[in-house]
N, C-alpha and C. Protein backbone atom coordinates (compact mmCIF):
# COMPACT_ATOMS: atom_id res chain seq x y z
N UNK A 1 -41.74 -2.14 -24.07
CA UNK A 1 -40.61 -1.33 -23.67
C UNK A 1 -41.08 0.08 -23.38
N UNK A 2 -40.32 0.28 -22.83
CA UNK A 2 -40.94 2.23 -21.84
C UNK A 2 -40.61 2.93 -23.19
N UNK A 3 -40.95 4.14 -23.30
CA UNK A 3 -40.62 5.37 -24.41
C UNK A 3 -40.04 5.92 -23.47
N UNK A 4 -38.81 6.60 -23.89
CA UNK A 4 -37.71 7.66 -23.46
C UNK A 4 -38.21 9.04 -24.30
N UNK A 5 -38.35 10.27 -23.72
CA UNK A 5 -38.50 11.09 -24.22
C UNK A 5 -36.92 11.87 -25.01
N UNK A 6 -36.39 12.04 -23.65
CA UNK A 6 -34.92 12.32 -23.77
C UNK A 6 -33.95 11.82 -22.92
N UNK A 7 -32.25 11.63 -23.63
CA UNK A 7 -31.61 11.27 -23.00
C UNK A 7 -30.59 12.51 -23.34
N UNK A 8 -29.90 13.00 -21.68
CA UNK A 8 -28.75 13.95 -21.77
C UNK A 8 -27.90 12.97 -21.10
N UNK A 9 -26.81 13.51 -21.65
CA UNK A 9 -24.98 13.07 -21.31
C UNK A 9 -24.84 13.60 -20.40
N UNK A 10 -24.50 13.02 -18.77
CA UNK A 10 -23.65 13.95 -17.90
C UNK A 10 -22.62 13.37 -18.11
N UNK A 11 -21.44 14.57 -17.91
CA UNK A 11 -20.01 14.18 -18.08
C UNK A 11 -19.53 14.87 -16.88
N UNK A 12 -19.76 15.83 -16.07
CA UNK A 12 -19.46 16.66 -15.34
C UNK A 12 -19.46 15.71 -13.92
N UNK A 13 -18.52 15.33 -13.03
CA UNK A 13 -18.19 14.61 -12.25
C UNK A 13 -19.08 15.11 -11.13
N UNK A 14 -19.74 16.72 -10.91
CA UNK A 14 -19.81 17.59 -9.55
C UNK A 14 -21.59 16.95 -10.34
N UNK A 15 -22.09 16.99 -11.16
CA UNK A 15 -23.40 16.58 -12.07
C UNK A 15 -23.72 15.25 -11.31
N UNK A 16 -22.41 14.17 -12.04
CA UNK A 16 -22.85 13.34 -11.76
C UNK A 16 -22.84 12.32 -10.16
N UNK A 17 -21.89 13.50 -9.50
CA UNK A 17 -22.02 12.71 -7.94
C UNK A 17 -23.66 13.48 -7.54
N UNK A 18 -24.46 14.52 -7.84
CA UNK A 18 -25.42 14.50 -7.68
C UNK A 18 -26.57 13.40 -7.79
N UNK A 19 -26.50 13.11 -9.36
CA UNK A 19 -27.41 12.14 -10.26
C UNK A 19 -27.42 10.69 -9.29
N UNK A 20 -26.33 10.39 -8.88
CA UNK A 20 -25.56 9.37 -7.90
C UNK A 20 -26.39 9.17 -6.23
N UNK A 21 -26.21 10.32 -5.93
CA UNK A 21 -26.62 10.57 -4.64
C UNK A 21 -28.33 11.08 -4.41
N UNK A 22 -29.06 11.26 -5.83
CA UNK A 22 -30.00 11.46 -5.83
C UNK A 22 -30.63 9.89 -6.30
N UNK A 23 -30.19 9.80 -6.67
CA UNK A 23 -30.85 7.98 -7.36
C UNK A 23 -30.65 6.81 -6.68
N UNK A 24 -29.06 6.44 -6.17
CA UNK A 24 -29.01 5.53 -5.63
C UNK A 24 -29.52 4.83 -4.52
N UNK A 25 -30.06 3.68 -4.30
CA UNK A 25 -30.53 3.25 -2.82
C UNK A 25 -28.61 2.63 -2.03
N UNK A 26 -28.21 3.29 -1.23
CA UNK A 26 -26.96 3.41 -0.53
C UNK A 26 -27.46 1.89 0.87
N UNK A 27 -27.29 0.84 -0.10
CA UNK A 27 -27.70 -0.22 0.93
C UNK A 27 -26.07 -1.61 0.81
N UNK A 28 -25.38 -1.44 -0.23
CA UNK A 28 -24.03 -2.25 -0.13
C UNK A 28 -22.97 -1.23 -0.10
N UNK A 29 -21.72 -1.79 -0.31
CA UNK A 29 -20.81 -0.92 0.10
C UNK A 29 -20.21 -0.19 -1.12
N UNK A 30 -20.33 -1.19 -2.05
CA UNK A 30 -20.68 -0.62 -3.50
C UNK A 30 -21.49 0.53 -4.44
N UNK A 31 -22.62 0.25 -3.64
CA UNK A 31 -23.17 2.00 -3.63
C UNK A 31 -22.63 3.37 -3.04
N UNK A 32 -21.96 3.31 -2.53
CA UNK A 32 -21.25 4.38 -1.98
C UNK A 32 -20.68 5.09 -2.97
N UNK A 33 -20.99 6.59 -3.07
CA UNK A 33 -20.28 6.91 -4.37
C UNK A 33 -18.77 7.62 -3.86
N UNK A 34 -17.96 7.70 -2.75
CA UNK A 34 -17.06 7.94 -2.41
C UNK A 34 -16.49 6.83 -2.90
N UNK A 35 -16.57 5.03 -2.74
CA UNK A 35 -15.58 4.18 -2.86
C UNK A 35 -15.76 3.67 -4.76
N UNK A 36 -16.96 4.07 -4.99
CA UNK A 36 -17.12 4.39 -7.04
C UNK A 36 -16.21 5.24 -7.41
N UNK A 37 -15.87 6.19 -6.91
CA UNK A 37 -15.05 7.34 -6.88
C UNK A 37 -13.37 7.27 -6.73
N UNK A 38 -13.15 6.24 -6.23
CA UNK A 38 -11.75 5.89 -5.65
C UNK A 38 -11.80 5.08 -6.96
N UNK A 39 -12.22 4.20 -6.84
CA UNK A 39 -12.24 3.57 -8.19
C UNK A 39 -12.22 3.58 -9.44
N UNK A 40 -13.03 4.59 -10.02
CA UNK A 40 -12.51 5.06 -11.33
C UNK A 40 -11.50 6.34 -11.51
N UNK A 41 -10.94 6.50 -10.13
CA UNK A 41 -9.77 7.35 -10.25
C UNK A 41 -8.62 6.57 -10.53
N UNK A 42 -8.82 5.25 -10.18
CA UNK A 42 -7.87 4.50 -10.11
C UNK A 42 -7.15 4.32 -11.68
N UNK A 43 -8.19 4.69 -12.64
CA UNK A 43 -7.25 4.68 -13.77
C UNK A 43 -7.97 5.75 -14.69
N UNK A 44 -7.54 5.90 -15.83
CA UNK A 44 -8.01 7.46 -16.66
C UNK A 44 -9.39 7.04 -16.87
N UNK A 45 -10.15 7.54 -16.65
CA UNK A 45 -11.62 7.89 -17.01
C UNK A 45 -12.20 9.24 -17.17
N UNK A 46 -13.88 9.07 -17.34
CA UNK A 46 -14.07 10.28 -17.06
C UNK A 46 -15.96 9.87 -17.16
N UNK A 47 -16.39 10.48 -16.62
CA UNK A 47 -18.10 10.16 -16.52
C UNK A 47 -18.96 9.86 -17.66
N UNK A 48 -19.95 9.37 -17.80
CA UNK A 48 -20.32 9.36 -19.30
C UNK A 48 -21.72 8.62 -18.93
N UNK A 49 -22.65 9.58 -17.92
CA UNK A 49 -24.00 8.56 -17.28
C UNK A 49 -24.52 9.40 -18.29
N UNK A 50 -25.85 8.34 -18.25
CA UNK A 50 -26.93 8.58 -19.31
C UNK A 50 -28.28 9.15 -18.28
N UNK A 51 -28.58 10.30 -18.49
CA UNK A 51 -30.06 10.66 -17.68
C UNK A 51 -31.25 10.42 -18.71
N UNK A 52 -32.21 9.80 -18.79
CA UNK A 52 -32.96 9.77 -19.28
C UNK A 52 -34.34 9.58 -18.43
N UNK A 53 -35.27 11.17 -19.42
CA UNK A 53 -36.59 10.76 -18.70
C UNK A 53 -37.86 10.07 -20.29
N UNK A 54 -38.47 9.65 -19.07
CA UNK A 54 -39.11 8.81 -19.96
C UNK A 54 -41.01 9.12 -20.16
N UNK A 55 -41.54 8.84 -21.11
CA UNK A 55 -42.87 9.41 -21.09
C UNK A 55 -43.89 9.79 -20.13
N UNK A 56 -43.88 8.69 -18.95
CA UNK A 56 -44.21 8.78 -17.90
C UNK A 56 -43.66 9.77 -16.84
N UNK A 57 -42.50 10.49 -16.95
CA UNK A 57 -42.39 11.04 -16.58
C UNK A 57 -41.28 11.02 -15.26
N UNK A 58 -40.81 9.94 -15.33
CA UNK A 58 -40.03 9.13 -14.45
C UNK A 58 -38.60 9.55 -14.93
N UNK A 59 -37.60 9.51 -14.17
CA UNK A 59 -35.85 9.87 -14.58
C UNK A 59 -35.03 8.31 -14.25
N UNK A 60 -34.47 7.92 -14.93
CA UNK A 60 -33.81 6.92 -14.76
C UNK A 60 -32.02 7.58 -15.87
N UNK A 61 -31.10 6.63 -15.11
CA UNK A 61 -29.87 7.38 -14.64
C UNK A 61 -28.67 5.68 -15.02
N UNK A 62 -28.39 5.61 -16.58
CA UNK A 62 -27.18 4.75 -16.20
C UNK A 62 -25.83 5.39 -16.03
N UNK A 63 -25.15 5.05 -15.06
CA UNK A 63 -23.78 5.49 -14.91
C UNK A 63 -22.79 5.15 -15.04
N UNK A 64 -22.54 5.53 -16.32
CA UNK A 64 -20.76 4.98 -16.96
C UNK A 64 -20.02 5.87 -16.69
N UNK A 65 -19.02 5.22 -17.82
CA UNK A 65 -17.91 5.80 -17.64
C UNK A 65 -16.87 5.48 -18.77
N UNK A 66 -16.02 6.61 -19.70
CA UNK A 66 -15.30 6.13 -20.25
C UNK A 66 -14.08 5.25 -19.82
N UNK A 67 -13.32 4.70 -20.44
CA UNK A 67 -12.39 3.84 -19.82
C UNK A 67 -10.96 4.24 -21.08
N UNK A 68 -10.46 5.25 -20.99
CA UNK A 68 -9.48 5.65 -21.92
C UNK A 68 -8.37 4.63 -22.10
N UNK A 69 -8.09 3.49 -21.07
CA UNK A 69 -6.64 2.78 -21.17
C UNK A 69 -7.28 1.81 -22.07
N UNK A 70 -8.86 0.99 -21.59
CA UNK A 70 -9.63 0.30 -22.19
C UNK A 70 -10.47 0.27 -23.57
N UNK A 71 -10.46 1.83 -23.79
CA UNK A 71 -10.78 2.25 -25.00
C UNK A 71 -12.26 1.75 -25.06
N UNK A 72 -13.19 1.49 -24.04
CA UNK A 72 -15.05 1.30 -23.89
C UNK A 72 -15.53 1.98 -22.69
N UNK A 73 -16.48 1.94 -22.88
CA UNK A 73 -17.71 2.44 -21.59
C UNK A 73 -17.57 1.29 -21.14
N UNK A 74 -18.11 1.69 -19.74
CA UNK A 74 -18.00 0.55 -18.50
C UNK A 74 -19.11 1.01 -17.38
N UNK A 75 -19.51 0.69 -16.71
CA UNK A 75 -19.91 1.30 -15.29
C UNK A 75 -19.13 1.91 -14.61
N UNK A 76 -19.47 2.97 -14.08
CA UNK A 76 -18.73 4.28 -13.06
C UNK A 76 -18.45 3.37 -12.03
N UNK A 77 -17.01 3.71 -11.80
CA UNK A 77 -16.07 2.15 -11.15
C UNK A 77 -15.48 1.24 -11.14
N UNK A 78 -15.71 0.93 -12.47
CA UNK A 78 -15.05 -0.05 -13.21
C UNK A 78 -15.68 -1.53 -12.94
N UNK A 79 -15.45 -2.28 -13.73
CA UNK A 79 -15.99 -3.35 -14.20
C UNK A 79 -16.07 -4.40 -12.68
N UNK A 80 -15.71 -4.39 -11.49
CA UNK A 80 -15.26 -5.59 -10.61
C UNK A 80 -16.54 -4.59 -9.62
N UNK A 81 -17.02 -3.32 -9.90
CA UNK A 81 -18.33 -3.11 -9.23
C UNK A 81 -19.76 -4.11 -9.02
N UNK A 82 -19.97 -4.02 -8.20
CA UNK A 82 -21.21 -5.52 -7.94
C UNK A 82 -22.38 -4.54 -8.01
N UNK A 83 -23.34 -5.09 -8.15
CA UNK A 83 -24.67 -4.47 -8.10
C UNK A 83 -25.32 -3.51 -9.26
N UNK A 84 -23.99 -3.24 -10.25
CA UNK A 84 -24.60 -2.15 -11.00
C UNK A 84 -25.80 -2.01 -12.22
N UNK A 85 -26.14 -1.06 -12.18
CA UNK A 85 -27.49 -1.20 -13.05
C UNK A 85 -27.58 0.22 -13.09
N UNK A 86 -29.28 0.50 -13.46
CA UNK A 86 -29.87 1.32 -13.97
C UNK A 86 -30.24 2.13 -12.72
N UNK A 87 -30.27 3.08 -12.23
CA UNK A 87 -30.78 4.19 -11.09
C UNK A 87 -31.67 5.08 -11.55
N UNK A 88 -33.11 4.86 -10.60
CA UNK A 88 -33.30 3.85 -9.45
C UNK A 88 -33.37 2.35 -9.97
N UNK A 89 -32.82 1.58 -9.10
CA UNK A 89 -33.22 -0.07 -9.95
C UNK A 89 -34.61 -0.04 -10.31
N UNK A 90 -35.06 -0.66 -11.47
CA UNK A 90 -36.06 -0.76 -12.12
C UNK A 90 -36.40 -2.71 -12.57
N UNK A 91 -37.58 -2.53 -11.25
CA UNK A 91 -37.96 -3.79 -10.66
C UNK A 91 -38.14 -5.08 -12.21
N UNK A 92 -39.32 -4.15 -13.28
CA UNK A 92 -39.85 -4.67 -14.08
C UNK A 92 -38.79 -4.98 -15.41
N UNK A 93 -37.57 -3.77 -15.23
CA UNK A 93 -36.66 -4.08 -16.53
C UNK A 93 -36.98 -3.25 -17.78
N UNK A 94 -37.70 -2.51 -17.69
CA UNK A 94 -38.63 -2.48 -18.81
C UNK A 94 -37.88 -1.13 -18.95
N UNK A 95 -37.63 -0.42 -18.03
CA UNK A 95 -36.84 1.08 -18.11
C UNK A 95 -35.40 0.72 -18.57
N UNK A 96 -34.72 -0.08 -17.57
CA UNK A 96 -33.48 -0.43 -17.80
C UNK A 96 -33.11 -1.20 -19.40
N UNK A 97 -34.14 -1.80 -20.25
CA UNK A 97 -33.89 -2.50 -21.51
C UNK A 97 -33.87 -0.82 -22.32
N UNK A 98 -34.38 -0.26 -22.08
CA UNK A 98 -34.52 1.10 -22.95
C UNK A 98 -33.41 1.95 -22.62
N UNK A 99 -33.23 1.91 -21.42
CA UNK A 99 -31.78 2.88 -21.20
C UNK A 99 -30.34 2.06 -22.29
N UNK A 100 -30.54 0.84 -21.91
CA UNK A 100 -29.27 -0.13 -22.42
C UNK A 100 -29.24 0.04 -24.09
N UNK A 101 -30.13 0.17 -24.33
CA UNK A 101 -30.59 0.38 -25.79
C UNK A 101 -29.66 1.61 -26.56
N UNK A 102 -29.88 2.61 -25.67
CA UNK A 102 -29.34 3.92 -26.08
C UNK A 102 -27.48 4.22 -25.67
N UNK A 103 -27.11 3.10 -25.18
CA UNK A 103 -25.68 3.50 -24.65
C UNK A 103 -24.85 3.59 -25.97
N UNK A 104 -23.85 3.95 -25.63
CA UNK A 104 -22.57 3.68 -27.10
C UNK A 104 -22.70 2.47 -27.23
């Protein structure tokens, strides 16, 4: 498993459409963080991605989201989002088992 040095909380929506638009590969329609965006407006939320860099030196980025009606974290978008994961996808897993590790 990778070592994480640190993980910060973005909660800040203007943060995390950055983190979003800096990480994502924008290849389904699902990546789009305008229609992620419509989507978790669609009911009370609020951001809750995980930035974490890791020993190597690498940034990897999960992007939740609280779900206040649902009372859990979810993926930024809500749960009927396809594709979601760890940003950048992480071929080997080995980043993404360590990010998953650290969520709520």
């Amino acid at each position: 498993m990778e070592a994480i040095e640190e993980v910060v909380v973005v909660d800040s929506l203007s943060e995390a459409s950055e983190l979003w638009k800096q990480y994502c590969r924008d290849e389904l329609l699902y990546d789009s963080w305008g229609i992620r965006l419509r989507f978790s407006e669609s009911e009370v939320t609020r951001p809750h991605f995980l930035k974490a860099r890791f020993t190597d030196g690498t940034i990897g980025v999960l992007p939740l989201q609280w779900n206040e009606s649902r009372s859990r974290y979810e993926f930024f978008g809500g749960v009927y989002m396809e594709g979601s994961s760890v940003l950048p996808h992480d071929k080997k897993k080995k980043k993404k088992r360590a990010l998953y590790d650290r969520t709520p």
